[in-house]
N, C-alpha and C. Protein backbone atom coordinates (compact mmCIF):
# COMPACT_ATOMS: atom_id res chain seq x y z
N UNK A 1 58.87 -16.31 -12.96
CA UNK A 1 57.64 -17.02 -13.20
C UNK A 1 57.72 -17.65 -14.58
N UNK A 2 57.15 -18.39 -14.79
CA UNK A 2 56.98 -19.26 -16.00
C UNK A 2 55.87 -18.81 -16.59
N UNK A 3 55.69 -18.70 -17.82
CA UNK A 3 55.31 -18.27 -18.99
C UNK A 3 53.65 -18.86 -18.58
N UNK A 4 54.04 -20.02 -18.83
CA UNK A 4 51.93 -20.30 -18.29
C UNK A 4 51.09 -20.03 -17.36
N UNK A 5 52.08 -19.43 -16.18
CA UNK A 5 51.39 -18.94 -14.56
C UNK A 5 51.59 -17.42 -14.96
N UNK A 6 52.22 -16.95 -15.94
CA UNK A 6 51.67 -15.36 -15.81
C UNK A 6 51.35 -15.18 -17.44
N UNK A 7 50.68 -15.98 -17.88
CA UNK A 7 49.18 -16.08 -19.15
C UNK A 7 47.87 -16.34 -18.62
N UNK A 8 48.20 -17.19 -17.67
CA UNK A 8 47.19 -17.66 -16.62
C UNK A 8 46.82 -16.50 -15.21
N UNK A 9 47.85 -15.81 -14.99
CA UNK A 9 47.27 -14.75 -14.22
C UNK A 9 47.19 -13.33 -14.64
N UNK A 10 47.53 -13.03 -16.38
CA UNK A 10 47.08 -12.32 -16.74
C UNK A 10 45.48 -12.68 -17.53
N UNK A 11 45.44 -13.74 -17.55
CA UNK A 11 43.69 -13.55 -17.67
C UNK A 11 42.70 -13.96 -17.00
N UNK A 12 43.50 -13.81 -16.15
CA UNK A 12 42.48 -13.91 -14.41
C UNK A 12 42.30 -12.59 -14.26
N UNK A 13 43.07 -11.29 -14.74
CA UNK A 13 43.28 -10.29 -14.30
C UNK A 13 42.08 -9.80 -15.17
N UNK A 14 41.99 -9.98 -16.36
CA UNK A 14 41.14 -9.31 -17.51
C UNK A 14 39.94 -10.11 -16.86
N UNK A 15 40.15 -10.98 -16.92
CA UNK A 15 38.37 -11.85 -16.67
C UNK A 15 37.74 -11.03 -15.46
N UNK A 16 38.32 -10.67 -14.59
CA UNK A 16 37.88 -10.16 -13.29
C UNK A 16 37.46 -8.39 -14.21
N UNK A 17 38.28 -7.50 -14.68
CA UNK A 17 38.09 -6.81 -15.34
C UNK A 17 37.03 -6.35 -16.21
N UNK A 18 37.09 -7.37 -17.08
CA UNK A 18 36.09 -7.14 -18.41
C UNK A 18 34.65 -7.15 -17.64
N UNK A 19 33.94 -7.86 -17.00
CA UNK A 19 32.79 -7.80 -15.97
C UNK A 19 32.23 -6.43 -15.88
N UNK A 20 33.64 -5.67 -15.01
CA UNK A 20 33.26 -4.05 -14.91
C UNK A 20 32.49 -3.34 -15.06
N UNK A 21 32.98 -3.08 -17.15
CA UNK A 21 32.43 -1.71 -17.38
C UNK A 21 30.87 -2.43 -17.83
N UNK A 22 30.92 -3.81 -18.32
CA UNK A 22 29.29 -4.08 -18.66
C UNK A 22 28.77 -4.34 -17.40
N UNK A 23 28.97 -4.33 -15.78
CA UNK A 23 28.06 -4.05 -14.67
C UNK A 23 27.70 -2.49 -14.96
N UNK A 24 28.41 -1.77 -14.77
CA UNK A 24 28.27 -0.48 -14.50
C UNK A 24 27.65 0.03 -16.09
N UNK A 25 27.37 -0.32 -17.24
CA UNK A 25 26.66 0.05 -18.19
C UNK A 25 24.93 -0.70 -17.71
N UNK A 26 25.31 -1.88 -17.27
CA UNK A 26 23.73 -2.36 -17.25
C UNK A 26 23.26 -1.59 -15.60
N UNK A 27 24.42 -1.37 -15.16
CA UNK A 27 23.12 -0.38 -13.72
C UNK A 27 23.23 1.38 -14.48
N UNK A 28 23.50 1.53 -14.75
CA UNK A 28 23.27 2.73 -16.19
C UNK A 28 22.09 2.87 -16.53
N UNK A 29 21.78 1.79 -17.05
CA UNK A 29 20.49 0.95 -18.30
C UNK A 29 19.54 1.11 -17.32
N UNK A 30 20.06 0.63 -16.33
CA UNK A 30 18.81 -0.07 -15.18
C UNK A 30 18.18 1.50 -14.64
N UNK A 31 19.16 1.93 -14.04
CA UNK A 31 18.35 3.67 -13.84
C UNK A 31 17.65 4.20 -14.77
N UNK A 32 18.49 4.23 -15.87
CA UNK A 32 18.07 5.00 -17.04
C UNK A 32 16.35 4.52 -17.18
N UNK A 33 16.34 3.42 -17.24
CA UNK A 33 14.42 2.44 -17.40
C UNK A 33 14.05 3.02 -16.30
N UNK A 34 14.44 2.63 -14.91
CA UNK A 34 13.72 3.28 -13.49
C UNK A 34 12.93 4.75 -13.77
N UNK A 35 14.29 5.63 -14.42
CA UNK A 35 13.92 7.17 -13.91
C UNK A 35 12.81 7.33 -15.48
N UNK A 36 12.84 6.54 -16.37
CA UNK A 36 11.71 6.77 -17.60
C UNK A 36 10.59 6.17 -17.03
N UNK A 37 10.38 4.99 -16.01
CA UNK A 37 9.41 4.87 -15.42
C UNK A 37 8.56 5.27 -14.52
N UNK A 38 9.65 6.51 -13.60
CA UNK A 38 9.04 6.52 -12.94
C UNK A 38 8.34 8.25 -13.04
N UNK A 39 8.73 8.35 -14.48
CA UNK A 39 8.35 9.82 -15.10
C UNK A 39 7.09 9.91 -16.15
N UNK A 40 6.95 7.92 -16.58
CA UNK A 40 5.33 8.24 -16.89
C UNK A 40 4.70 8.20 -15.62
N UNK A 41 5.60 7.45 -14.68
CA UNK A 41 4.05 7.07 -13.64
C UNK A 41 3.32 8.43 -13.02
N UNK A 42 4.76 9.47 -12.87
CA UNK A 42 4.01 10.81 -12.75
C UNK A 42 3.08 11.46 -13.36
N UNK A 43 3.80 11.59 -14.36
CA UNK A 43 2.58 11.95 -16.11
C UNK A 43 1.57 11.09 -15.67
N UNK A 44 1.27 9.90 -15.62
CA UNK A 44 -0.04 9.45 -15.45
C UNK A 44 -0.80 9.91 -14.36
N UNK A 45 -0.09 10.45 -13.51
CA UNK A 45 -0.42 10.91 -12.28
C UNK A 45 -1.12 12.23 -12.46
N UNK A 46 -0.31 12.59 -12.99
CA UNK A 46 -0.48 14.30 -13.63
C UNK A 46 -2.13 14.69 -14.36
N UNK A 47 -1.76 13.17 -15.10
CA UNK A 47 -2.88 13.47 -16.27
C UNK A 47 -4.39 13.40 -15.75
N UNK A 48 -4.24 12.67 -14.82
CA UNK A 48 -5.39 12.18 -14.14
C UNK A 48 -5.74 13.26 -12.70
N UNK A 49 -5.06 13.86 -12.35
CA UNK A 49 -5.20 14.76 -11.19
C UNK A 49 -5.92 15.68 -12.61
N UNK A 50 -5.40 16.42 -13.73
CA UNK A 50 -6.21 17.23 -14.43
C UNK A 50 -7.07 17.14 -14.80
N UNK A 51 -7.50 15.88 -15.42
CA UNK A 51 -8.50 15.19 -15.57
C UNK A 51 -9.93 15.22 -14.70
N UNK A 52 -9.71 14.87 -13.46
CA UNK A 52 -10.45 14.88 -12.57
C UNK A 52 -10.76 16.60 -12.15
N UNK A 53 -9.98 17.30 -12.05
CA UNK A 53 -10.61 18.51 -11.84
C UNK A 53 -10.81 19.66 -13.07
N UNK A 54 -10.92 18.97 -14.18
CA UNK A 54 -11.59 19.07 -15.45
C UNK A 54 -12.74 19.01 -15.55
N UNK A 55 -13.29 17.95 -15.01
CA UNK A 55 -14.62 17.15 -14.61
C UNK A 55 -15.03 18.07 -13.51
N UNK A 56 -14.61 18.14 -12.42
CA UNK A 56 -15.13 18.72 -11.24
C UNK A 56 -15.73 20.32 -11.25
N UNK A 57 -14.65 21.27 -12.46
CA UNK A 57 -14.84 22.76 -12.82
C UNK A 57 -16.00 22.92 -14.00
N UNK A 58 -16.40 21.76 -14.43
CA UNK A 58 -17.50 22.05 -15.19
C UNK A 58 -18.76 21.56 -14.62
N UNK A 59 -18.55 20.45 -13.44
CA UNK A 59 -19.88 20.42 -12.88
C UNK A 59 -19.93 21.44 -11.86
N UNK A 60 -18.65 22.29 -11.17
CA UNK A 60 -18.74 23.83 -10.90
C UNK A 60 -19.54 24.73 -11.32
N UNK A 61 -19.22 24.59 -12.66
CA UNK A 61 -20.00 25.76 -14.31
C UNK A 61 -21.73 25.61 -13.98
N UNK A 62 -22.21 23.95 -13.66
CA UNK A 62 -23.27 23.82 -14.12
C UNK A 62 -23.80 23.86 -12.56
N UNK A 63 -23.81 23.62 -11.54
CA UNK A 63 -24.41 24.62 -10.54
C UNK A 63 -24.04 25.61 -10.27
N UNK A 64 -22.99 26.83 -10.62
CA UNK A 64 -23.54 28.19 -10.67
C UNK A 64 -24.26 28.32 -11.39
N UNK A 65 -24.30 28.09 -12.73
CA UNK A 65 -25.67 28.77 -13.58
C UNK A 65 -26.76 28.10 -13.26
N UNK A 66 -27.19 27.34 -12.73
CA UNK A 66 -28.30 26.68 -12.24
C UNK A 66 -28.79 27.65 -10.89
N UNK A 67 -28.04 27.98 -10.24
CA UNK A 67 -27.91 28.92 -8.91
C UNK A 67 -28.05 30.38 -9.50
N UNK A 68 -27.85 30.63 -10.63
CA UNK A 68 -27.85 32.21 -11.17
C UNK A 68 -29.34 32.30 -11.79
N UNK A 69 -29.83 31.60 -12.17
CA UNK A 69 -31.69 31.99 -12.22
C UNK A 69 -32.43 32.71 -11.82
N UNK A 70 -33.10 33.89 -11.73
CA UNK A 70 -33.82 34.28 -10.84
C UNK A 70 -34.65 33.27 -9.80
N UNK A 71 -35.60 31.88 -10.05
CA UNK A 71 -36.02 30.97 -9.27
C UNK A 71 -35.57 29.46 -9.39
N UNK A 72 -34.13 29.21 -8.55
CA UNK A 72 -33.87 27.95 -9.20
C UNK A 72 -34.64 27.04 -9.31
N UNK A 73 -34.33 26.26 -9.65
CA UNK A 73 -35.08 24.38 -9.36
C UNK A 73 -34.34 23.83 -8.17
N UNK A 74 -35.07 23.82 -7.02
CA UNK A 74 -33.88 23.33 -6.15
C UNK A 74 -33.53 22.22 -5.72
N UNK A 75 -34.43 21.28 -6.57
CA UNK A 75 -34.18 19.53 -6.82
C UNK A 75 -32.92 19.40 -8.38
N UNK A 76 -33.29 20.24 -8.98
CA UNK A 76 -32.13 20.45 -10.00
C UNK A 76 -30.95 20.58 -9.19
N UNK A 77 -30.92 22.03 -8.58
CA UNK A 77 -29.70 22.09 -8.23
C UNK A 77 -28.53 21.32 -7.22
N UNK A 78 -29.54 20.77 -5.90
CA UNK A 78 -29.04 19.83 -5.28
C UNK A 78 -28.42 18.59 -5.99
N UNK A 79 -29.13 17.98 -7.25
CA UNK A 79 -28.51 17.03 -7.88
C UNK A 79 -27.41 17.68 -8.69
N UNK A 80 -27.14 18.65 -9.19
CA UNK A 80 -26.03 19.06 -9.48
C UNK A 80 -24.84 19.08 -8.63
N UNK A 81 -25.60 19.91 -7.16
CA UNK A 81 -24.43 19.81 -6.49
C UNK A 81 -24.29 18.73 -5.58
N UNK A 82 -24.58 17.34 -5.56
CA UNK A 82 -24.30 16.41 -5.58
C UNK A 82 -23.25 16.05 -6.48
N UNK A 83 -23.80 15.60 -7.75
CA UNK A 83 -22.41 15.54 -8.51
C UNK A 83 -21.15 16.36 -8.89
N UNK A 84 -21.28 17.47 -8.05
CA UNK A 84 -20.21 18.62 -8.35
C UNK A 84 -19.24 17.75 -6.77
N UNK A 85 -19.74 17.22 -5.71
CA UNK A 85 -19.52 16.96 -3.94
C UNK A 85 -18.38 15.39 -4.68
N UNK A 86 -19.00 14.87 -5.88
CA UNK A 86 -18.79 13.52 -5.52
C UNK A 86 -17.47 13.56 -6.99
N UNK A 87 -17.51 14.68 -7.81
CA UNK A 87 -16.13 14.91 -8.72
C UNK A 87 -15.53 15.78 -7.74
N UNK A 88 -15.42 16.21 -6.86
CA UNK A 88 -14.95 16.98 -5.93
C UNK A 88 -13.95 15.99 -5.05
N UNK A 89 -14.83 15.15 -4.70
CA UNK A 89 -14.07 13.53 -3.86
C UNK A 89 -13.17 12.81 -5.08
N UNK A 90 -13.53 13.41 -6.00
CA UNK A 90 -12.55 12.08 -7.01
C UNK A 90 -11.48 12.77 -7.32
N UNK A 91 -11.29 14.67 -7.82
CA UNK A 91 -10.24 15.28 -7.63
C UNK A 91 -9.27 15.10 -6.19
N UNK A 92 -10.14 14.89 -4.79
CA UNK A 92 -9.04 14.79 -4.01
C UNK A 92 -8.07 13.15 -4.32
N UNK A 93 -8.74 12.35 -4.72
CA UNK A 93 -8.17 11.09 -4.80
C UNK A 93 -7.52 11.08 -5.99
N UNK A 94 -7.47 11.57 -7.15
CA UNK A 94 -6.06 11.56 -7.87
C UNK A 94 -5.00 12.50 -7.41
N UNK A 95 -5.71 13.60 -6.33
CA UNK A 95 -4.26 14.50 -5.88
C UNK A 95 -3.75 13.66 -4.95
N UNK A 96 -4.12 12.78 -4.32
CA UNK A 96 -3.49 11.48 -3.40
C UNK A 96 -2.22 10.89 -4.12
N UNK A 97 -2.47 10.28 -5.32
CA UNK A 97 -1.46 9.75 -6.33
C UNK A 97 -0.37 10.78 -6.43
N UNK A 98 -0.54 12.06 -6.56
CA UNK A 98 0.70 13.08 -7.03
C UNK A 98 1.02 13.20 -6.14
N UNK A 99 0.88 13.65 -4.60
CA UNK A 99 0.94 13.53 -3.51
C UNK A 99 2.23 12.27 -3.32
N UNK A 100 1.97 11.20 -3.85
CA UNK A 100 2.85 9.96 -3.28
C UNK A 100 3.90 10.33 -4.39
N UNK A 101 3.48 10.41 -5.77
CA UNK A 101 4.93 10.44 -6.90
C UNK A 101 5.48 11.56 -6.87
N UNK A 102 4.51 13.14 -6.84
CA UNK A 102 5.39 14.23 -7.12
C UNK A 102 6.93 14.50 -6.29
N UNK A 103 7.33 15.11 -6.61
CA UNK A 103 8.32 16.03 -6.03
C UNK A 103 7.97 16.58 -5.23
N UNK A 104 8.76 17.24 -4.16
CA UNK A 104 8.35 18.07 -3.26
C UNK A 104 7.86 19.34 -3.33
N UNK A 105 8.37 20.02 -4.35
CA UNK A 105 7.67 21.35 -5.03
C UNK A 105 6.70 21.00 -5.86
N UNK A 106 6.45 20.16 -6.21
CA UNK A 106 4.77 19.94 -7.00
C UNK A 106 3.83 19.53 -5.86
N UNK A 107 4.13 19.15 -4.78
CA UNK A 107 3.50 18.31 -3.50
C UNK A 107 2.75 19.38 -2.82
N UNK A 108 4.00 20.28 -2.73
CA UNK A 108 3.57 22.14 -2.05
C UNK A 108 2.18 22.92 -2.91
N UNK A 109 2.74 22.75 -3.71
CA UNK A 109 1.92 23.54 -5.04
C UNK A 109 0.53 22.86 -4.59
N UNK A 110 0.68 22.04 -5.00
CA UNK A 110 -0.46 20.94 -5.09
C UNK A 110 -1.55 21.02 -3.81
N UNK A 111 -0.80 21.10 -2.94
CA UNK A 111 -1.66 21.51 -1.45
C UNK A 111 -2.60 22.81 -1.51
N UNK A 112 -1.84 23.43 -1.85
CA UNK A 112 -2.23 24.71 -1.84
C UNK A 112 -3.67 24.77 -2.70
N UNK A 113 -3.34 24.27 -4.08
CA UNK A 113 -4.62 23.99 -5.47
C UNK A 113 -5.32 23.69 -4.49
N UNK A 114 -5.56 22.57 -3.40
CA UNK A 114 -6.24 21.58 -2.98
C UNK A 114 -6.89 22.59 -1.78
N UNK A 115 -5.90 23.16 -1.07
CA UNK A 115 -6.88 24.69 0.05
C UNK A 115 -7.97 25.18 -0.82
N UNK A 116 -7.46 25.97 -1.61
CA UNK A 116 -8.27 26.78 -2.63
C UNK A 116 -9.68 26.32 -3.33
N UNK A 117 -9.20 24.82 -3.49
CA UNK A 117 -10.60 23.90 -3.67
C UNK A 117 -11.41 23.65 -2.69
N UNK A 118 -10.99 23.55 -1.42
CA UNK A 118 -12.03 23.29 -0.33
C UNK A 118 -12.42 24.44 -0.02
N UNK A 119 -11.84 25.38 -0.83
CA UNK A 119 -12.58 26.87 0.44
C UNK A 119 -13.75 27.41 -1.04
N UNK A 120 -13.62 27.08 -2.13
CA UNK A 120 -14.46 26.56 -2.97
C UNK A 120 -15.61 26.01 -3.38
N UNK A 121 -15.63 24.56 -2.47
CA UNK A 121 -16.74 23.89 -2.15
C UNK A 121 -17.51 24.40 -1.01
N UNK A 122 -16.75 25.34 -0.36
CA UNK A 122 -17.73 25.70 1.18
C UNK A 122 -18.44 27.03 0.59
N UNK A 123 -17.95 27.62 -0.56
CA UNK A 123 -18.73 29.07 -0.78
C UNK A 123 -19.95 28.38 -1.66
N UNK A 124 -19.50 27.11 -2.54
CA UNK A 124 -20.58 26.52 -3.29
C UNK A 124 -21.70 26.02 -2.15
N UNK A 125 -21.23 25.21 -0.84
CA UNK A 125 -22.21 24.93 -0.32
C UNK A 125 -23.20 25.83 0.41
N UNK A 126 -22.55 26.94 0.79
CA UNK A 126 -23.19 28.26 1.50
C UNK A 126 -23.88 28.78 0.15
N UNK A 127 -23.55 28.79 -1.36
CA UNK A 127 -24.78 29.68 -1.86
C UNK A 127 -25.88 28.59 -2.22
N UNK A 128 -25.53 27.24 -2.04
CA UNK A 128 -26.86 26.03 -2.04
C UNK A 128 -27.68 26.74 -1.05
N UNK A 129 -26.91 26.78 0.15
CA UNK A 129 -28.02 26.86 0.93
C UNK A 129 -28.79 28.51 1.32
N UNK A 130 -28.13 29.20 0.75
CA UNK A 130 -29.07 30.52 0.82
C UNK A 130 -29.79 30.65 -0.57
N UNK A 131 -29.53 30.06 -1.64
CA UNK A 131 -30.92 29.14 -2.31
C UNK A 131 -31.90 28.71 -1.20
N UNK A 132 -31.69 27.81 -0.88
CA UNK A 132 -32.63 27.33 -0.22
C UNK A 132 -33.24 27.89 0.53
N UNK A 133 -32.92 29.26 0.96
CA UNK A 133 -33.26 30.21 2.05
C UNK A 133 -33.95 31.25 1.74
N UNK A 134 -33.77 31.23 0.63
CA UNK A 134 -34.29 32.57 -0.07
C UNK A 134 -35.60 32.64 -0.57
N UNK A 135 -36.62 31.58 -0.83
CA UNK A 135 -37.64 32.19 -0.56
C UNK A 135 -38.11 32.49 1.07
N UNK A 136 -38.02 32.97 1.62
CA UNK A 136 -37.96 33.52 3.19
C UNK A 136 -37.89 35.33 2.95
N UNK A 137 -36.73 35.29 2.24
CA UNK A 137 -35.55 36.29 2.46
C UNK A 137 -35.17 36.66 1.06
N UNK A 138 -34.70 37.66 0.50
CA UNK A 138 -34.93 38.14 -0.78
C UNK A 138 -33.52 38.97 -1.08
N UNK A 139 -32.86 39.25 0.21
CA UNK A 139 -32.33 40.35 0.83
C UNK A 139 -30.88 39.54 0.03
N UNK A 140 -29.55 40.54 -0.30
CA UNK A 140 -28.08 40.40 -1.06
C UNK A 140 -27.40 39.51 0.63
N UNK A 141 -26.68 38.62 -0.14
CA UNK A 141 -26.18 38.12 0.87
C UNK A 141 -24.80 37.75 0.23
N UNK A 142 -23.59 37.58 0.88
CA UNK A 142 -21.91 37.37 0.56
C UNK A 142 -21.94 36.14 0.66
N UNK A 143 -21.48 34.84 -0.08
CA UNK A 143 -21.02 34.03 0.10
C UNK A 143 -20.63 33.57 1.30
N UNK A 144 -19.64 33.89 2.08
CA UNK A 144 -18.88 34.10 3.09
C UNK A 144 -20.12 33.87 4.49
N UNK A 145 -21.14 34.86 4.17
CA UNK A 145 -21.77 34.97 5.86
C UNK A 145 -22.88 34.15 5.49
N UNK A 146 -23.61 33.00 6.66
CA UNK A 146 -24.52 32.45 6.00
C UNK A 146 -25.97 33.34 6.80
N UNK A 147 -27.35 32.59 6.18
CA UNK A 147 -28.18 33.33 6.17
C UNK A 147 -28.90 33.43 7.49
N UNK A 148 -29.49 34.39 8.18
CA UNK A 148 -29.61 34.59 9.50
C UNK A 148 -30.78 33.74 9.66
N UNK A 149 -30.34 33.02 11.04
CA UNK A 149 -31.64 31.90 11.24
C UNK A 149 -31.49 30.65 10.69
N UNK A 150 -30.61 30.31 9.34
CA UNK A 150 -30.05 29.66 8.93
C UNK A 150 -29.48 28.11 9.91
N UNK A 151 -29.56 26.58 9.19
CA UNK A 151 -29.26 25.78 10.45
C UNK A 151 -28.26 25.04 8.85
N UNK A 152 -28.93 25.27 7.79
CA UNK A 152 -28.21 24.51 6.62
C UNK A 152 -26.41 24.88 6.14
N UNK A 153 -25.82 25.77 7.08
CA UNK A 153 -25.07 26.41 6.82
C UNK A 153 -24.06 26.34 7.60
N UNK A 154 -24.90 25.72 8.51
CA UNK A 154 -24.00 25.23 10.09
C UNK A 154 -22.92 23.98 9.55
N UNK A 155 -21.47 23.73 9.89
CA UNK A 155 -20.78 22.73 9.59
C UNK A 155 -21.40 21.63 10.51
N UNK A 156 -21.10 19.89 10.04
CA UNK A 156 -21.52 19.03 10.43
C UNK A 156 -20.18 18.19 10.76
């Protein structure tokens, strides 16, 4: 071969070459941004699922002690537990978001928080309504069983 066809196909050889390692550094780069992105979007995810049932455990706080009175207010307390029903709906909708980003072991976890919360809201709604029952009835009653004669207690 002659001197200019193998200068000429040794830097055909490098040109094809050199490309390489800066593809494979910029899809590097490119993950590297992906997986930092897609670890606030969790964190944001995160922050806001706590957030919301931050909100939801203190309007918890404020109809039990509203419910622990000897004679509640039971226009008080219904509006409490109104807004305890409707941060209750907004905790399930940021666990929606973690739900789509988490992992599969935060997804599990997460379900579970989310049982524990609905079986939660049903002991909150059963002692609303034996409030409500109780001037009738005076008598210790469990969370759990609702009050005899009772129709407010019935699921809808």
């Amino acid at each position: 071969m002659d001197a200019g066809l193998t200068a000429l196909l040794g830097a055909a050889v490098d040109s094809l070459a050199t490309p390489s390692p800066a593809m494979v550094a910029g899809r590097a780069a490119a993950r590297s941004q992906f997986s930092q992105w897609r670890r606030q979007y969790r964190r944001d995810a995160y922050a806001n699922y706590l957030g919301a049932v931050y909100d939801r455990d203190v309007a918890l706080d404020t109809v039990r002690d509203a419910l622990r009175v000897d004679r509640p207010d039971l226009r008080d307390v219904d509006e409490k537990m109104e807004r305890f029903a409707a941060l209750v709906r907004s905790a399930h909708r940021a666990a929606e978001f973690v739900i789509l980003e988490g992992p599969p072991s935060v997804v599990e976890a997460l379900y579970g928080v989310v049982h524990e919360a609905d079986d939660l809201a049903e002991i909150m709604r059963r002692m609303l309504c034996d409030a409500h029952t109780e001037d009738t009835s005076r008598r210790p009653r469990t969370p759990r069983s609702p009050p005899s004669g009772s129709t407010c207690c019935t699921r809808s």
